[in-house]
Protein backbone atom coordinates (compact mmCIF):
# COMPACT_ATOMS: atom_id res chain seq x y z
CA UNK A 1 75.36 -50.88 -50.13
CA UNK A 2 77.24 -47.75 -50.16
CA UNK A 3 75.95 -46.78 -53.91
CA UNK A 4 72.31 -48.20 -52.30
CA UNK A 5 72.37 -45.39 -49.67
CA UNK A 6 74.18 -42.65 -52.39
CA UNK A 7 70.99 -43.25 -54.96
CA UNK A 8 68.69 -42.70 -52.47
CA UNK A 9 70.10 -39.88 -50.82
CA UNK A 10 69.45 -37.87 -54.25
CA UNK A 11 65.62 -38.45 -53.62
CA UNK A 12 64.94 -37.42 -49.76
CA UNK A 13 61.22 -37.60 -50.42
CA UNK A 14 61.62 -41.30 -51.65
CA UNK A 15 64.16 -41.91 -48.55
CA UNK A 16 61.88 -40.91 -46.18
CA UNK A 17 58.77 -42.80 -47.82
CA UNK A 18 61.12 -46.11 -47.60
CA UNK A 19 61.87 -45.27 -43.68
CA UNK A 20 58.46 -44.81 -43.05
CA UNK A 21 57.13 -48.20 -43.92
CA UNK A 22 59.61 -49.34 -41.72
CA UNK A 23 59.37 -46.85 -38.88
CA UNK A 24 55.35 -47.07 -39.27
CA UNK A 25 54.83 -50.82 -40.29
CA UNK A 26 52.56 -51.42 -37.32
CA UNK A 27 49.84 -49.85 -39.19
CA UNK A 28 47.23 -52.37 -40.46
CA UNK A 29 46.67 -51.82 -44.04
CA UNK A 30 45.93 -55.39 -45.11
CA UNK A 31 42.15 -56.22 -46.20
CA UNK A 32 40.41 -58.25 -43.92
CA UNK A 33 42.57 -56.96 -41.07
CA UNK A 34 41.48 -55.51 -37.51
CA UNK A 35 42.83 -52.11 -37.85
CA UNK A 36 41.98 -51.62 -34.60
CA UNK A 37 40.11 -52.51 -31.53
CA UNK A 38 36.56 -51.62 -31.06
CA UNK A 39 35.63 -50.94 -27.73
CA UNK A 40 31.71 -49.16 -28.18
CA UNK A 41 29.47 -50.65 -30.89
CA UNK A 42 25.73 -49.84 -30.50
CA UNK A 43 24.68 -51.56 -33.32
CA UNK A 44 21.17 -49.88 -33.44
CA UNK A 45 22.47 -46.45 -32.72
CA UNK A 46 25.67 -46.54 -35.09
CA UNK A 47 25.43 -45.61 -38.83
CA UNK A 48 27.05 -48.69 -40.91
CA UNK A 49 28.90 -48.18 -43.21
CA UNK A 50 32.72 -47.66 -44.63
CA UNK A 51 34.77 -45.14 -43.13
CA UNK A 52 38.04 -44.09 -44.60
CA UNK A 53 41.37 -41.72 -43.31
CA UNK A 54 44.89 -41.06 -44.02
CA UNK A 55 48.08 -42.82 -42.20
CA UNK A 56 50.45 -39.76 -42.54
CA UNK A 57 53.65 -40.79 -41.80
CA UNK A 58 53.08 -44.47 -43.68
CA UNK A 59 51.96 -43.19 -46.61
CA UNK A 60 48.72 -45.11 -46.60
CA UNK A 61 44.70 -44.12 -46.97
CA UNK A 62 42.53 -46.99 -44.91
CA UNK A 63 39.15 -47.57 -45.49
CA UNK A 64 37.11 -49.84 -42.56
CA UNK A 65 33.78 -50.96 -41.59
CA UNK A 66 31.97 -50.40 -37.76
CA UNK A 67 33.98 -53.94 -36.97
CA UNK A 68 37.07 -51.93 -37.76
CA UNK A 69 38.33 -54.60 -40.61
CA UNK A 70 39.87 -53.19 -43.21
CA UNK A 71 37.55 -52.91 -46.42
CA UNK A 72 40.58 -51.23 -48.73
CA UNK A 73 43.83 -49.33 -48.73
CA UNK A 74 46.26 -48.18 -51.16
CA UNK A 75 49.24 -45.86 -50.68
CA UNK A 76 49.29 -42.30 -51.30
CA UNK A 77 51.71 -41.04 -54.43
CA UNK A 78 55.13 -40.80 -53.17
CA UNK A 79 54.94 -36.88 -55.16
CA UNK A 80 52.46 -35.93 -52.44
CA UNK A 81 53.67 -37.52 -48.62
CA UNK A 82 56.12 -34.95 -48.16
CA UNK A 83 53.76 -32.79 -45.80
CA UNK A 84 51.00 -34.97 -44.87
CA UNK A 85 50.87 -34.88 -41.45
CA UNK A 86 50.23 -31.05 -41.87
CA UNK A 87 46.68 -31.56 -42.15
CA UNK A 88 45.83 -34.30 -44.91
CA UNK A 89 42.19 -34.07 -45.54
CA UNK A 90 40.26 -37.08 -47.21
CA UNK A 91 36.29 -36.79 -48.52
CA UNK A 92 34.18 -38.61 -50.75
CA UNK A 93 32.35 -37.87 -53.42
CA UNK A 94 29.62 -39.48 -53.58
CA UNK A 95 28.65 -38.43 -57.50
CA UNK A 96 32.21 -39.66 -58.80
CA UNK A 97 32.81 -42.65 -56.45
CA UNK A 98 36.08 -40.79 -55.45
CA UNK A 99 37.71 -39.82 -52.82
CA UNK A 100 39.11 -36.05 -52.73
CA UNK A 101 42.56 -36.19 -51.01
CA UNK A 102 44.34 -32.55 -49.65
CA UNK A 103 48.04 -32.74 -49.68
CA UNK A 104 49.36 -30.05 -47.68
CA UNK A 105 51.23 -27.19 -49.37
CA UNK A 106 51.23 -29.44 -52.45
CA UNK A 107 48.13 -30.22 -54.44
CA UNK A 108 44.64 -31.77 -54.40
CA UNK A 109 43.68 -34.58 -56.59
CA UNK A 110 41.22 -37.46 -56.81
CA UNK A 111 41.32 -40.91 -56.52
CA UNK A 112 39.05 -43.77 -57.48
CA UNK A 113 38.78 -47.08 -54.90
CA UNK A 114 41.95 -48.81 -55.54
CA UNK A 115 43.90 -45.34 -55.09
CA UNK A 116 44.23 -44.54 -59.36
CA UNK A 117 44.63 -40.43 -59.85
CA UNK A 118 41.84 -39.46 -61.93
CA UNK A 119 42.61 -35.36 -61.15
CA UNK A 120 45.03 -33.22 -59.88
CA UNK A 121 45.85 -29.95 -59.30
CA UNK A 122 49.14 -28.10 -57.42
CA UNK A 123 49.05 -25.54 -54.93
CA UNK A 124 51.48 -24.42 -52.80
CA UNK A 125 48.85 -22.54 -50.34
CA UNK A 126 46.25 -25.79 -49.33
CA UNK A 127 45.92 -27.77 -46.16
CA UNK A 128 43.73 -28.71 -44.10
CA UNK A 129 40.22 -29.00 -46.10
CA UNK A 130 39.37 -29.27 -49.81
CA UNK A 131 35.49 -29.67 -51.10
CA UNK A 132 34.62 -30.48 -54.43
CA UNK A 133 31.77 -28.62 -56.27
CA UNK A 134 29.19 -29.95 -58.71
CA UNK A 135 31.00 -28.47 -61.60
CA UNK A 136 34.38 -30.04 -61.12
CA UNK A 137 35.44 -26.67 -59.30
CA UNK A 138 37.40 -27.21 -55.89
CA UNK A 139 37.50 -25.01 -52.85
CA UNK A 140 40.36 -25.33 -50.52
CA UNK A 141 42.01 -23.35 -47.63
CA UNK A 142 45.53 -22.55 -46.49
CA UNK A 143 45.87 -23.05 -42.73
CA UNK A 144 49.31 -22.40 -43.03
CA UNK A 145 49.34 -18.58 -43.98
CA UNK A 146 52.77 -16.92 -42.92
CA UNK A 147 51.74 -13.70 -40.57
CA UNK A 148 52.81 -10.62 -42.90
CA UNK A 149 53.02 -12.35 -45.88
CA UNK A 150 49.74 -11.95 -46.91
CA UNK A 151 49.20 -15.13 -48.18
CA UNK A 152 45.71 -16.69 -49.78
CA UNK A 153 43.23 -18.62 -46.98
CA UNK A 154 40.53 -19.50 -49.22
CA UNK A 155 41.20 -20.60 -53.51
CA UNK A 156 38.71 -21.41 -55.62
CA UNK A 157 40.57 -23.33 -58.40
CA UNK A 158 39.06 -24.68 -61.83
CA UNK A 159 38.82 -28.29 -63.35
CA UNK A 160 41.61 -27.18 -65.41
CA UNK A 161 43.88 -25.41 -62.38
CA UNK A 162 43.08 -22.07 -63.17
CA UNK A 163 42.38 -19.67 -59.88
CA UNK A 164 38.70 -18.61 -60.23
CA UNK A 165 38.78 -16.75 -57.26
CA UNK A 166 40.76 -16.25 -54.02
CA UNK A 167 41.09 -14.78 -50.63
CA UNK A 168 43.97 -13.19 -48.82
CA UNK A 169 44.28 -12.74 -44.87
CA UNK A 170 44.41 -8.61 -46.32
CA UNK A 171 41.09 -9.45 -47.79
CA UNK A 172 38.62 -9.07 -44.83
CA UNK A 173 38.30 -7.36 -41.48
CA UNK A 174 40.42 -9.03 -38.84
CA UNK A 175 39.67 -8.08 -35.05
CA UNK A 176 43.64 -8.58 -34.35
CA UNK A 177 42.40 -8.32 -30.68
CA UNK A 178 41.06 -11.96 -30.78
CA UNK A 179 44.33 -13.04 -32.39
CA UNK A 180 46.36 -15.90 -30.34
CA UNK A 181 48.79 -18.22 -31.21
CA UNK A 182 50.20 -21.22 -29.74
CA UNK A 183 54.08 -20.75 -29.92
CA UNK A 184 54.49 -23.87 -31.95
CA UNK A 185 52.32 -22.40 -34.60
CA UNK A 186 53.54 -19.99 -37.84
CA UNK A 187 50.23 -19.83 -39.30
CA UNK A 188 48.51 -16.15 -38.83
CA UNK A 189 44.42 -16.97 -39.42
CA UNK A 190 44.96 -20.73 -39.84
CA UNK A 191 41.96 -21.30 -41.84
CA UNK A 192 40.54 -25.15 -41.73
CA UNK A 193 37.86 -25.40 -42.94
CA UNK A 194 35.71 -24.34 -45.97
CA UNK A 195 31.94 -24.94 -46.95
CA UNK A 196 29.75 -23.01 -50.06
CA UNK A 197 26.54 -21.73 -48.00
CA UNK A 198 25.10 -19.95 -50.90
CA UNK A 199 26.61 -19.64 -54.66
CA UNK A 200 28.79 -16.39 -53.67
CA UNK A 201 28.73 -16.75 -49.63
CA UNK A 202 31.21 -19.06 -48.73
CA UNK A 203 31.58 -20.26 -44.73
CA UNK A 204 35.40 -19.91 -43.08
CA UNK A 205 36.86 -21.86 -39.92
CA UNK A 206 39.59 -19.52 -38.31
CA UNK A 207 40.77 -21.10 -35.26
CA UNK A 208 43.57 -18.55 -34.41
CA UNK A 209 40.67 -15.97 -34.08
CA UNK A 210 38.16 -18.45 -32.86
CA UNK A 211 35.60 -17.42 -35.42
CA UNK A 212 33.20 -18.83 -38.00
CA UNK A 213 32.80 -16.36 -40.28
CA UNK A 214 30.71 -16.32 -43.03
CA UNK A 215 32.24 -14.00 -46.16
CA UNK A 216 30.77 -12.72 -49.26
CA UNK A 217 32.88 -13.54 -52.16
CA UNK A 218 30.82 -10.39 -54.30
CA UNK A 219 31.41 -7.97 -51.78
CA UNK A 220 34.65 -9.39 -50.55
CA UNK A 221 33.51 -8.72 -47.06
CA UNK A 222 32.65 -10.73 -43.53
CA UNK A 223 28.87 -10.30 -43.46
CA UNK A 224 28.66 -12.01 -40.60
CA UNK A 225 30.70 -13.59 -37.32
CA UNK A 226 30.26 -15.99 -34.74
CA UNK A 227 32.50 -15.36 -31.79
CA UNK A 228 33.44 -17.46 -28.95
CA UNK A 229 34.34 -20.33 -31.07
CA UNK A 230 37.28 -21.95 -29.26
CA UNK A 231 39.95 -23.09 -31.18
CA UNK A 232 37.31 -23.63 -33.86
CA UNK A 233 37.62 -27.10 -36.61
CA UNK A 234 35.15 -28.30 -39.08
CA UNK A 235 32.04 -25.94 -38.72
CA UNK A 236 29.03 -27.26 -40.30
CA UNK A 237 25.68 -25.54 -40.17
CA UNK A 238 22.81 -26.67 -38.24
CA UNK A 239 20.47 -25.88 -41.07
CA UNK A 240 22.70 -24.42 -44.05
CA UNK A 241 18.89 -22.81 -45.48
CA UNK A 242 18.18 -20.22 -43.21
CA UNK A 243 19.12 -16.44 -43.03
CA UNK A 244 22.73 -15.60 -41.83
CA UNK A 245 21.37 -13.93 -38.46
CA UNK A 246 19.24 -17.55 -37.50
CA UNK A 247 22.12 -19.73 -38.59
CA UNK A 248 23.69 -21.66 -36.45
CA UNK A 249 26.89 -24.47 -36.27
CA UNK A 250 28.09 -27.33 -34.92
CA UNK A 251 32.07 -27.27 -34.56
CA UNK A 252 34.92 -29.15 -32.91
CA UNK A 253 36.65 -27.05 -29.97
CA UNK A 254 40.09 -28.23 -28.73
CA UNK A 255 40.07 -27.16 -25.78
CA UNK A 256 38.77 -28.26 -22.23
CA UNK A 257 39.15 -31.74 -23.20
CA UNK A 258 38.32 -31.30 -27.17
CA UNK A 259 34.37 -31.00 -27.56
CA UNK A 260 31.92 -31.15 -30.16
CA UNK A 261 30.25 -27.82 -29.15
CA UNK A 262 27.15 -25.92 -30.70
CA UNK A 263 27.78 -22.18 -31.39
CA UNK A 264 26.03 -19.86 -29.11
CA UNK A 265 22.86 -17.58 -30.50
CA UNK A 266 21.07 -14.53 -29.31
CA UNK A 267 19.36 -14.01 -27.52
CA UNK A 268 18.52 -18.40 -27.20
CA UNK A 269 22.34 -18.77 -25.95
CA UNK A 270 25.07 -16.61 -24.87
CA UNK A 271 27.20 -19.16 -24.45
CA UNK A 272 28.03 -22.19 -26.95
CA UNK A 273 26.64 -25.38 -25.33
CA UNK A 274 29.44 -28.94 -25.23
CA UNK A 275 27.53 -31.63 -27.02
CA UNK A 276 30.11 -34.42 -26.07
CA UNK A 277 33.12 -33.90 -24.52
CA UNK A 278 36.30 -36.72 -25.54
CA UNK A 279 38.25 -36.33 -22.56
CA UNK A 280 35.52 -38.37 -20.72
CA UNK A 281 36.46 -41.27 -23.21
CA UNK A 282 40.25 -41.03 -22.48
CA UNK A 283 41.71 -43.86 -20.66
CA UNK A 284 43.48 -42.46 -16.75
CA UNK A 285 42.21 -38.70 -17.97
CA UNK A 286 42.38 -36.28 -15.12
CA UNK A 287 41.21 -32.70 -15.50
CA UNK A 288 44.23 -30.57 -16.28
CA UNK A 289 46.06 -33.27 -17.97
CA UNK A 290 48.12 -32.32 -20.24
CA UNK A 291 45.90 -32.94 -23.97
CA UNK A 292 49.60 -34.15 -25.51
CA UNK A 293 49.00 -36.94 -23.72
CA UNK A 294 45.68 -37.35 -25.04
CA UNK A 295 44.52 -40.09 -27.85
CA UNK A 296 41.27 -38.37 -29.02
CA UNK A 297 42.89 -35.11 -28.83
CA UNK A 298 42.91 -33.15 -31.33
CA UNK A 299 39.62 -33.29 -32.63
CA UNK A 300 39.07 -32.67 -35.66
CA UNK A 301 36.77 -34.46 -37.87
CA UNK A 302 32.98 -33.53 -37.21
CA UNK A 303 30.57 -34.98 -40.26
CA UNK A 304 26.83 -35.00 -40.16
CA UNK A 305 25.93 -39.04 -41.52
CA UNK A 306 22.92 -39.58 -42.81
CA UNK A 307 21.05 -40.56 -39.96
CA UNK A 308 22.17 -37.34 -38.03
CA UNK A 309 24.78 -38.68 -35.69
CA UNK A 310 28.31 -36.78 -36.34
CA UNK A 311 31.64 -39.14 -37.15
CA UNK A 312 34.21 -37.59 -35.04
CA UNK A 313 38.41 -38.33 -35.00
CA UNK A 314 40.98 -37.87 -32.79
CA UNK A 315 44.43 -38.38 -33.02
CA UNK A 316 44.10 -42.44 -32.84
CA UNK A 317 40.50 -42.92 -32.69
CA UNK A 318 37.47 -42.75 -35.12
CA UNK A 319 33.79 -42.76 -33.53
CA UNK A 320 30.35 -41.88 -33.84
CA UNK A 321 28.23 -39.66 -31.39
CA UNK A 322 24.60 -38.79 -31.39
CA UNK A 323 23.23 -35.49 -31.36
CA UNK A 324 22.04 -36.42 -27.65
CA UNK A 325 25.63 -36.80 -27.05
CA UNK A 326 25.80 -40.03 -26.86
CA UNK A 327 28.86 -42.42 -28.12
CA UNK A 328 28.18 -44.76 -30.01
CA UNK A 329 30.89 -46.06 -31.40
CA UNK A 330 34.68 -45.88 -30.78
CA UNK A 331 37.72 -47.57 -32.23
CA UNK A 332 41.45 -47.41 -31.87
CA UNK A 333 43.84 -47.63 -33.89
CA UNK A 334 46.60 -49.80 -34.07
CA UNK A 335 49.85 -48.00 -34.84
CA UNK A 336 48.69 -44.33 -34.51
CA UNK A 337 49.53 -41.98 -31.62
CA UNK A 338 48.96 -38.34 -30.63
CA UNK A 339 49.73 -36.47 -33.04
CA UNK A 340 52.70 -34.51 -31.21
CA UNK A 341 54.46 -38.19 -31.06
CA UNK A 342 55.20 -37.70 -34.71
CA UNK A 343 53.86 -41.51 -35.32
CA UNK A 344 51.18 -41.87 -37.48
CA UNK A 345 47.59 -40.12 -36.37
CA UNK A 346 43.91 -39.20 -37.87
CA UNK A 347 43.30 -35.62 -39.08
CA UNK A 348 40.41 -36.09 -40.86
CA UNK A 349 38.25 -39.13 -41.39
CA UNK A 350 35.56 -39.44 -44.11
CA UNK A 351 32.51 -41.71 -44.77
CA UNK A 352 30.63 -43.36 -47.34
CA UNK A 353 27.92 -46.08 -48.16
């Protein structure tokens, strides 16, 4: 037992993969399991389909259906758990049949269904969000950017690895006015979120400044903010085809109960407008409560499906909500917790047909 323990102590990141699957076993992972309890289902309203996230602390990525029975799972590479629950991201691509999996502060790669690495890249400076681009490009932020190190926020890295272009926090124009930090957090910007608007005008999530900013990657310059965006996560644009000045975003703000929140626009709105609010949806939730104690808090995931309703996460629960506002589907998940409980809990969820 003794030379057990002694073997395993020279591989920490294996040691702590082996507690974790005992520590985290509650977490349903077998096909054809409930890995959860469903508690909405409109089954007219709800986009079908197969809807996929990462089990941080397990080690595991889950894929279910709107009955929340698990579809598939496999376990994440033991090279890459070591930082997962720092903001593991998880998409699809559609044009591979892959998913694209963020591994905080180590790397990016791809996966087909059954969990195979077809790609991968290392990075020390990536959490949070990774999108894949039609030419086998990837663009990825850091959200974990040390203040006064000047660190990079936003990589653009090659099929082959190679840094095609990057962005450091020294990079654009900061109003260090708007700057706040909770005292837990190290980051400086914490950037989470990237999307390509145009071929050289990339879009940038920076919660610690609570701005969407959009940035031109030719003039290395902010061309144009959108203020007021509380404790900003997963920006998408309301119509990613019009001018800068007329564009307009849909975002997930953590506070006042986490909300799915559309961004103000002048003159139309000087103040963003709360699409859905999740604190409604929490079990015994009383205004003020403290949002530790909260299940769909943090919100973070906020994708457009194809028949316009967003998928949404919170720390243990995956739903759907119409643009009315409406929810239309809600499930929890057996085995995760808030995410400050330092059990297993959603960051980002992902969907596909």
């Amino acid at each position: 037992m003794k030379n057990f323990l002694n073997s395993y102590l020279l591989f920490p990141t294996a040691l702590i993969f082996l507690f974790s699957q005992f520590a985290h076993a509650e977490v349903v992972t077998t096909k054809g399991e409930k890995a959860g309890k469903v508690s909405v289902l409109d089954h007219v309203k709800a986009m079908p389909g197969k809807f996929s996230y990462i089990a941080p602390y397990s080690g595991w990525v889950v894929e279910i259906d709107l009955n929340g029975e698990v579809l598939n799972s496999f376990r994440i590479p033991s090279k890459y758990l070591r930082h997962l629950g720092g903001g593991a991201d998880i998409e699809w691509v559609a044009s591979l049949k892959e998913f694209l999996i963020t591994a905080p502060r180590m790397g990016v790669f791809r996966t087909s269904i059954n969990g195979n690495i077809t790609w991968s890249c290392d990075s020390e400076f990536i959490s949070h969000d990774a999108d894949y681009q039609d030419d086998g490009s990837v663009f990825f932020v850091n959200g974990w950017d040390d203040i006064g190190k000047n660190e990079p926020i936003f990589t653009w890295m090659g099929q082959d690895c190679s840094i095609i272009d990057e962005l450091r926090s020294n990079d654009i124009e900061l109003r260090e006015e708007r700057l706040h930090r909770d005292e837990a957090d190290k980051s400086h910007l914490h950037t989470n979120a990237v999307q390509r608007i145009r071929p050289k005008l990339i879009m940038l999530s920076l919660r610690n400044y609570d701005e969407i900013v959009l940035v031109s990657l030719k003039k290395r310059k902010i061309v144009r903010r959108y203020y007021k965006a509380t404790y900003v996560h997963d920006p998408t644009p309301v119509d990613a085809n019009v001018k800068p000045k007329q564009m307009e975003f849909y975002y997930a703000d953590r506070s006042k109960g986490d909300r799915l929140m559309l961004s103000r626009s002048k003159p139309k709105r000087k103040k963003p407008i709360t699409i859905w609010n999740s604190a409604k949806h929490e079990p015994e939730w009383k205004r003020g409560d403290d949002y530790k104690n909260r299940l769909w808090s943090p919100l973070r995931t906020l994708e457009l499906l194809p028949n316009g309703n967003f998928l949404v996460s919170g720390s243990a629960y995956l739903g759907q909500v119409t643009p009315e506002g409406e929810l239309v589907w809600e499930v929890r998940l057996k085995g995760f917790e808030n995410q400050f409980e330092h059990k297993d809990w959603v960051y980002k969820a992902s969907f596909r047909e």
